[in-house]
Protein backbone atom coordinates (compact mmCIF):
# COMPACT_ATOMS: atom_id res chain seq x y z
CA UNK A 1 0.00 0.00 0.00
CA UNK A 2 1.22 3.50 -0.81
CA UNK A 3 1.47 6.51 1.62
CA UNK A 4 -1.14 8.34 -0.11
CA UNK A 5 -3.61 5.25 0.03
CA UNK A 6 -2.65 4.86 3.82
CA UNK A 7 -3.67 8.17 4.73
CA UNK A 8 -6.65 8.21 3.44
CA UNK A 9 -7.84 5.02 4.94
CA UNK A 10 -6.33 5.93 8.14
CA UNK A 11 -8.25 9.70 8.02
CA UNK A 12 -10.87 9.00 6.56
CA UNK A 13 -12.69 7.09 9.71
CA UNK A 14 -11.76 10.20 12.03
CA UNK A 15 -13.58 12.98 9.16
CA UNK A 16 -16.49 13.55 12.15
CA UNK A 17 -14.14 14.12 14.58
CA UNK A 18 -12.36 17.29 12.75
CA UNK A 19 -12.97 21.11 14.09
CA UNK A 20 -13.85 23.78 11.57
CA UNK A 21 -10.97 25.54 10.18
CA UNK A 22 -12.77 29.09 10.33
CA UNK A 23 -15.88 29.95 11.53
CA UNK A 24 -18.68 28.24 8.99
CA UNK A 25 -21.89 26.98 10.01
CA UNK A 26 -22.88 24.42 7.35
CA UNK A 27 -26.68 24.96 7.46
CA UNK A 28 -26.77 28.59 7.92
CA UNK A 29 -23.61 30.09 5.88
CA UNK A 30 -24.04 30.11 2.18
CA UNK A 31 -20.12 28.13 0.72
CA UNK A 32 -19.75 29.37 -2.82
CA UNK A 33 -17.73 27.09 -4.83
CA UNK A 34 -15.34 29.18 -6.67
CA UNK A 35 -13.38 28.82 -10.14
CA UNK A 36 -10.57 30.45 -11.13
CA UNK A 37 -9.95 28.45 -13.77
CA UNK A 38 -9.20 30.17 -17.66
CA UNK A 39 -12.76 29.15 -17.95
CA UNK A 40 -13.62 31.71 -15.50
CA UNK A 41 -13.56 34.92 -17.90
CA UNK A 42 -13.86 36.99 -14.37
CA UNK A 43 -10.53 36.62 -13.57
CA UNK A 44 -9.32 39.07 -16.35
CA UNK A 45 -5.38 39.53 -16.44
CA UNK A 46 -6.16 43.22 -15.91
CA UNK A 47 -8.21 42.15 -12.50
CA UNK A 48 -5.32 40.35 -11.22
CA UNK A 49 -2.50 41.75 -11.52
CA UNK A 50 -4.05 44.97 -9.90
CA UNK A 51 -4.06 43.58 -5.99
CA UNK A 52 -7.32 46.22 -4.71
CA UNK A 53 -9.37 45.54 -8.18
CA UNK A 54 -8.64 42.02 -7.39
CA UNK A 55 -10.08 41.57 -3.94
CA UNK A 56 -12.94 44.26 -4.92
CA UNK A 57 -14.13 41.58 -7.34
CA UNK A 58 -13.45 38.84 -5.03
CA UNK A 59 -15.55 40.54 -2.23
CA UNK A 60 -18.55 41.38 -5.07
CA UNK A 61 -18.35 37.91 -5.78
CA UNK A 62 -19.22 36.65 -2.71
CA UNK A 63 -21.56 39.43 -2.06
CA UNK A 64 -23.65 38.97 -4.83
CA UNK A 65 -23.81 35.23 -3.96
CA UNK A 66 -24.90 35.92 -0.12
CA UNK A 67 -21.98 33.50 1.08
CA UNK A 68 -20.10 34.19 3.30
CA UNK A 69 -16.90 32.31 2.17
CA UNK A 70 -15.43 30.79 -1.17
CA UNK A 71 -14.20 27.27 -1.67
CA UNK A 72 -11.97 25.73 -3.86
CA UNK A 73 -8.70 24.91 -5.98
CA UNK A 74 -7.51 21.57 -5.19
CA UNK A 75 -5.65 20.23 -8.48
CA UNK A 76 -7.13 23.55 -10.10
CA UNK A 77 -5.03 24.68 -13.03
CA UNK A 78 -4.52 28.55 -12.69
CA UNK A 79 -3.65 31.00 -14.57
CA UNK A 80 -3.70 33.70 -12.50
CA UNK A 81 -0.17 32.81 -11.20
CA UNK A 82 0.99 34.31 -13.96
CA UNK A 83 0.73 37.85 -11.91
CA UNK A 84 3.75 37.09 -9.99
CA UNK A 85 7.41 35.91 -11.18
CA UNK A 86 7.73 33.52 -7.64
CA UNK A 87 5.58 31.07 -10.06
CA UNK A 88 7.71 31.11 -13.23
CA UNK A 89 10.36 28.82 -13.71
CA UNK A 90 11.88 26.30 -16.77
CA UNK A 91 7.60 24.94 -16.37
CA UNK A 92 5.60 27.28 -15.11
CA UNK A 93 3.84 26.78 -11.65
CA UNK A 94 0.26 26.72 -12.35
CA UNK A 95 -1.84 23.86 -10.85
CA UNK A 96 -2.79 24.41 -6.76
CA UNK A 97 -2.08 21.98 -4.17
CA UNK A 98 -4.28 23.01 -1.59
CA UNK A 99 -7.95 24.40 -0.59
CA UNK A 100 -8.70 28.44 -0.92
CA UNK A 101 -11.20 29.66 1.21
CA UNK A 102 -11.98 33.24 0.33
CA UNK A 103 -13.39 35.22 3.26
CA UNK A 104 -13.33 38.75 5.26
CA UNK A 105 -10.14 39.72 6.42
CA UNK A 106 -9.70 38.85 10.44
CA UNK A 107 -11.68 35.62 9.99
CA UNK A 108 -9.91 33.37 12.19
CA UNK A 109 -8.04 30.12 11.56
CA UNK A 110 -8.24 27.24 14.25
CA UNK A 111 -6.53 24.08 14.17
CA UNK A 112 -8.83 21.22 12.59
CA UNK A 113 -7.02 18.42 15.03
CA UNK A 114 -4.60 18.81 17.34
CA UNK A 115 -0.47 19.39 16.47
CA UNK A 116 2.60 21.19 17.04
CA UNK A 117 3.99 23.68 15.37
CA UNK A 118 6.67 22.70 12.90
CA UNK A 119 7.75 25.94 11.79
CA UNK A 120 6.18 29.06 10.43
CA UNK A 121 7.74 32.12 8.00
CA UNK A 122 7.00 35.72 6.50
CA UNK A 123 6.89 35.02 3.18
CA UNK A 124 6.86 37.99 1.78
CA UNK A 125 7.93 38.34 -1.97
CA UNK A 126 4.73 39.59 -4.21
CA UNK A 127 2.02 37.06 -4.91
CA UNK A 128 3.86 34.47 -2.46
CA UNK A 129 2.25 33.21 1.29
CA UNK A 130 2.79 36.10 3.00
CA UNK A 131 2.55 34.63 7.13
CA UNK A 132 2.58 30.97 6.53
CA UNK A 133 2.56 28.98 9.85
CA UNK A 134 2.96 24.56 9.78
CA UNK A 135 1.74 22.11 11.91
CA UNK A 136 2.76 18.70 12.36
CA UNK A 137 -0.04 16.03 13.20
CA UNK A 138 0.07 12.57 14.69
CA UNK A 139 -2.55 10.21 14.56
CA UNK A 140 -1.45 6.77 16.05
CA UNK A 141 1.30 5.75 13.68
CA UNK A 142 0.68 8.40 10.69
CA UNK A 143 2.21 12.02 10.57
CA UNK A 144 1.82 14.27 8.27
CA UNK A 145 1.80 18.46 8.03
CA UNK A 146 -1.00 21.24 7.62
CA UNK A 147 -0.01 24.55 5.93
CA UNK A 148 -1.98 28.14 6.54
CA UNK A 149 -0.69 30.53 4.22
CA UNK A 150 -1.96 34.09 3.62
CA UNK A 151 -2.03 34.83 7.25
CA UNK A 152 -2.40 38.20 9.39
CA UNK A 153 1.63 39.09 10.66
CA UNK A 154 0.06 38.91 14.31
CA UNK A 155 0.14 35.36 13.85
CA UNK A 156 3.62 34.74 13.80
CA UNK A 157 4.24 36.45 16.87
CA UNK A 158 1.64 33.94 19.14
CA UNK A 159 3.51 31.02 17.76
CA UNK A 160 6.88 29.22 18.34
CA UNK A 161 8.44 25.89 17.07
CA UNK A 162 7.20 22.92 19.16
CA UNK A 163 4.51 24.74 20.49
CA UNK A 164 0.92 22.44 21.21
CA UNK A 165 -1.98 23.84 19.04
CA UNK A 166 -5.25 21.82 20.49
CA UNK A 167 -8.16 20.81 17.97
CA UNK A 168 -10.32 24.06 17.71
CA UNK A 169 -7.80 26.25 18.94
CA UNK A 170 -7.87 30.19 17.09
CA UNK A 171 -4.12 30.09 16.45
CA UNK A 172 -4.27 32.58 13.53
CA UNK A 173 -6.42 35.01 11.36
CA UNK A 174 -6.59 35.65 7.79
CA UNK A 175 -4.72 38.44 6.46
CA UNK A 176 -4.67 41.69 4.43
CA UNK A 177 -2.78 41.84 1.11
CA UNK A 178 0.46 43.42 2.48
CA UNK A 179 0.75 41.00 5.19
CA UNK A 180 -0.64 37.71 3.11
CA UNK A 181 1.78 37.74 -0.24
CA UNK A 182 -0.64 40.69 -2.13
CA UNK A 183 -3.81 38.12 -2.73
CA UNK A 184 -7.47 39.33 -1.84
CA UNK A 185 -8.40 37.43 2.24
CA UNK A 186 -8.07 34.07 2.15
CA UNK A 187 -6.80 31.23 3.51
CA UNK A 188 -4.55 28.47 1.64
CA UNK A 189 -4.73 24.88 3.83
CA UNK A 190 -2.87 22.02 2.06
CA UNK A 191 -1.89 19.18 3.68
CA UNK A 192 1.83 17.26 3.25
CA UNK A 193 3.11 13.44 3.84
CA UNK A 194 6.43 14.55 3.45
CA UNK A 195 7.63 18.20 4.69
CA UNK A 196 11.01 17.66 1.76
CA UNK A 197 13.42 19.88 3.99
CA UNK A 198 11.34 22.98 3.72
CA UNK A 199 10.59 25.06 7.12
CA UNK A 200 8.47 27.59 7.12
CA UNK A 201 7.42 27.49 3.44
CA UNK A 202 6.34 24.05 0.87
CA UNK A 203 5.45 24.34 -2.77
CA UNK A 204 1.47 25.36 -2.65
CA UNK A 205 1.54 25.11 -6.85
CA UNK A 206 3.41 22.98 -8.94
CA UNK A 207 4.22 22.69 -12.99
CA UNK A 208 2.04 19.91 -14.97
CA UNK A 209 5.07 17.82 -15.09
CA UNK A 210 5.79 17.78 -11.19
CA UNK A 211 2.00 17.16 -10.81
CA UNK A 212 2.37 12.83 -10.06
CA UNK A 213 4.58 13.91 -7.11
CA UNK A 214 3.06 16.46 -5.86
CA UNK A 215 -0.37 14.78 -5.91
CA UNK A 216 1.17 11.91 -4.12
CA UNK A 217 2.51 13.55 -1.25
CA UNK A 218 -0.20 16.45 -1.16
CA UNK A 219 -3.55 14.49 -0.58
CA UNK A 220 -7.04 16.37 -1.25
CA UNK A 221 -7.62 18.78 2.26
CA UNK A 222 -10.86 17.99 2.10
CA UNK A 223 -10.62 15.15 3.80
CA UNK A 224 -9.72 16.73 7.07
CA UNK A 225 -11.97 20.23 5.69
CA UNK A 226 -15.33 18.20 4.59
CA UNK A 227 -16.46 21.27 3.53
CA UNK A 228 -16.60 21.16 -0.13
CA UNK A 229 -20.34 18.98 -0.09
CA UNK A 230 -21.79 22.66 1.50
CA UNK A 231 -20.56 24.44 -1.63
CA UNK A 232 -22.63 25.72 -4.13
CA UNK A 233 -22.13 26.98 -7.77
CA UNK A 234 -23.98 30.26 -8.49
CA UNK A 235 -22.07 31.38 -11.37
């Protein structure tokens, strides 16, 4: 059996048992599934690449939709990376490892399950995380790593390495642009089998050709999230 295969059937039993990530109420706040796909004519280049037209739109999206958050991006292929030179490369970075979930700025982050904190980072070049902070999780045998990226720069400072976050604990809050990497509020989770060397920071998109990897050691946050069966599709 496979790592990837393992962790799911080792998660999957414990899905109930998860905290909310921010604070949604399933059957009273409205989860707009969101596509920023080329598909998605919204997402003009000239929207973009200008950071306050960008979360303007963002924000009207939502609005319009009465929801409260946005949901998506796992395995989505983006263009909209092409706004900032931390995705290009020999193949350019364009397909998203984790979960967005687009909401006010302030919302705040809690832990889904317990874990420590394996290290967290400014990362601060344009269109990057911005306050990234990563846990480490152990369940039985398994471990494996959460990432929050796009966070508010106060959470950095309530955080140190090897410090116990408990399930449900507000650890963190969602940032503005100049603190979370220049992207409209949100919040990036993924989730990683391996953490590679990296502290602080792990590849949150990845070039077509690095996709098999990445899939393999980046499995599906919904899992732990089991939010994406509240979204809904208005546009």
């Amino acid at each position: 059996m496979d790592s990837l295969t393992d962790f799911y059937e080792r998660i999957q039993p414990l899905q109930t048992s998860f905290a909310s990530i921010v604070p949604f109420q399933a059957f009273s706040d409205k989860l707009l599934a969101m596509d920023f796909t080329a598909k998605n004519d919204i997402w003009r280049k000239e929207v973009v690449e200008n950071v306050a037209l960008f979360a303007t739109t963002v924000n009207g999206v939502l609005r319009q939709a009465k929801a409260k958050y946005g949901i998506g991006g796992y395995l989505e292929h983006r263009n909209i990376y092409a706004r900032s030179s931390v995705f290009d490369g020999t193949a350019p970075r364009r397909i998203h490892l984790g979960i967005d979930i687009w909401g006010r700025e302030g919302t705040p982050v809690m832990a889904p399950l317990a874990g420590t904190v394996h290290s967290f980072a400014f990362n601060r070049a344009y269109g990057d995380y911005g306050a990234t902070i990563i846990l480490t999780h152990h369940i039985h045998e398994l471990q494996f790593y959460s990432l929050y990226g796009h966070l508010a720069l106060k959470s950095l400072s309530r955080v140190s390495e090897g410090q116990l976050i408990k399930q449900g604990e507000n650890f963190a809050w969602l940032g503005v642009p100049e603190e979370n990497g220049y992207w409209p509020p949100h919040l990036h989770f993924q989730l990683m089998l391996d953490m590679e060397d990296y502290k602080g920071d792990y590849p949150g998109v990845c070039a077509a050709n690095q996709l098999h990897h990445y899939a393999q050691n980046c499995p599906n946050p919904d899992v732990i999230l089991q939010m994406q069966r509240y979204a809904v599709v208005d546009f």
